[in-house]
Protein backbone atom coordinates (compact mmCIF):
# COMPACT_ATOMS: atom_id res chain seq x y z
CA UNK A 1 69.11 -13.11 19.74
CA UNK A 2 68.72 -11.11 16.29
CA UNK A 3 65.05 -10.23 15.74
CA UNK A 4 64.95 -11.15 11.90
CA UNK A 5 61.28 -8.84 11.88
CA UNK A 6 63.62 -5.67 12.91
CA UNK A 7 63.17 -2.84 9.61
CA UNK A 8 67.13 -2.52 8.96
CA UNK A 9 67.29 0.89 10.68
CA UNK A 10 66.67 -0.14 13.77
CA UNK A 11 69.38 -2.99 14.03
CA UNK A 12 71.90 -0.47 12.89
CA UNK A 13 70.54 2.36 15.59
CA UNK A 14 71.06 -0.58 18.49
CA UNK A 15 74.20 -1.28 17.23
CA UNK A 16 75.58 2.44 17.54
CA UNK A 17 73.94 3.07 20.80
CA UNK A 18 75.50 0.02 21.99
CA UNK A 19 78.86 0.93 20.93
CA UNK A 20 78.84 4.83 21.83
CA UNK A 21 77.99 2.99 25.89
CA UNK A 22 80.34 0.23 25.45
CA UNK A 23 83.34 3.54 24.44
CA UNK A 24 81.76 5.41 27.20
CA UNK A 25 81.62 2.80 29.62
CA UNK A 26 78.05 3.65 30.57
CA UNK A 27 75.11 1.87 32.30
CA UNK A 28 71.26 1.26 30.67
CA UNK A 29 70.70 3.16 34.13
CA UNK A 30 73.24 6.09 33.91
CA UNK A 31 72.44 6.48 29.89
CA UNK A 32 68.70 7.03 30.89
CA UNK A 33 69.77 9.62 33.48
CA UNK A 34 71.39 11.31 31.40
CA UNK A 35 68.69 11.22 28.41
CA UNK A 36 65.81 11.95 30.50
CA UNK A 37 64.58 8.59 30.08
CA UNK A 38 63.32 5.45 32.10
CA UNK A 39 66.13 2.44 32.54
CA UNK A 40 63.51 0.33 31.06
CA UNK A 41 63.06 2.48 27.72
CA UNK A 42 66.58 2.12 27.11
CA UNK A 43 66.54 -1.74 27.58
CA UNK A 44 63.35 -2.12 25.81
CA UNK A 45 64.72 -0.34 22.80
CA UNK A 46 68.21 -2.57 23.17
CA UNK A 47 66.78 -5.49 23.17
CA UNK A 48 64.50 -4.78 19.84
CA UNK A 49 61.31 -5.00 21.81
CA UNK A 50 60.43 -1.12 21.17
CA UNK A 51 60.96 1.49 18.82
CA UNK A 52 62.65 4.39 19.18
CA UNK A 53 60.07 7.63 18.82
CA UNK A 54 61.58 10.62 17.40
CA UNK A 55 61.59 12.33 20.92
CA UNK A 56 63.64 9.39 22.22
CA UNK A 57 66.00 9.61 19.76
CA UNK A 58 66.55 13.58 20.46
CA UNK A 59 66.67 12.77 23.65
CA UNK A 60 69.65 10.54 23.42
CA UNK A 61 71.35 12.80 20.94
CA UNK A 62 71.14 15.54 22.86
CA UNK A 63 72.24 13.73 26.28
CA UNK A 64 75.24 12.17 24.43
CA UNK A 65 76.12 15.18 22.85
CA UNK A 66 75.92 13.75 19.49
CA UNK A 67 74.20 14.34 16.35
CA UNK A 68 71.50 12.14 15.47
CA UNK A 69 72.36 10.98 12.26
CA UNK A 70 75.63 8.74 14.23
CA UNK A 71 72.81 6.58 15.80
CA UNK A 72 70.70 6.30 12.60
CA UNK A 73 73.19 5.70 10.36
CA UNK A 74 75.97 2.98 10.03
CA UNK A 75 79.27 4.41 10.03
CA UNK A 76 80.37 4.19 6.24
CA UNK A 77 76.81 4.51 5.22
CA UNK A 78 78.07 7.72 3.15
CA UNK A 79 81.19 8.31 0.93
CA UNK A 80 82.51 11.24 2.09
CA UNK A 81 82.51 9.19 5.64
């Protein structure tokens, strides 16, 4: 169900973090253990029923070994992408 109320942003960070679990074949539960976060953080954020703070998101960068900006951003978002 798309949350229509959702600033842009966010629907696009959902998105990315759903794709890098779907490529990495991982869990709400093992993506949390890995982050240093609760199972239910991850799934409230997935579902669009909380916001990411700005520890959150370091905290998933850093546990997927990525740089922030590919869960912010749309892929494309840039030209030199």
């Amino acid at each position: 169900m798309h949350n229509y109320n959702r600033p842009l942003w966010k629907a696009w960070f959902v998105r990315n973090l759903r794709e890098i679990m779907d490529e990495r074949g991982l869990t709400e539960k093992e993506l949390a253990r890995m982050c240093y976060l609760s199972k239910s953080t991850i799934n409230r954020i997935i579902r669009g029923y909380s916001t990411p703070t700005v520890k959150t998101v370091v905290n998933l960068s850093n546990g997927l070994g990525i740089p922030m900006d590919k869960l912010l951003f749309y892929k494309g978002m840039f030209r030199n992408e």
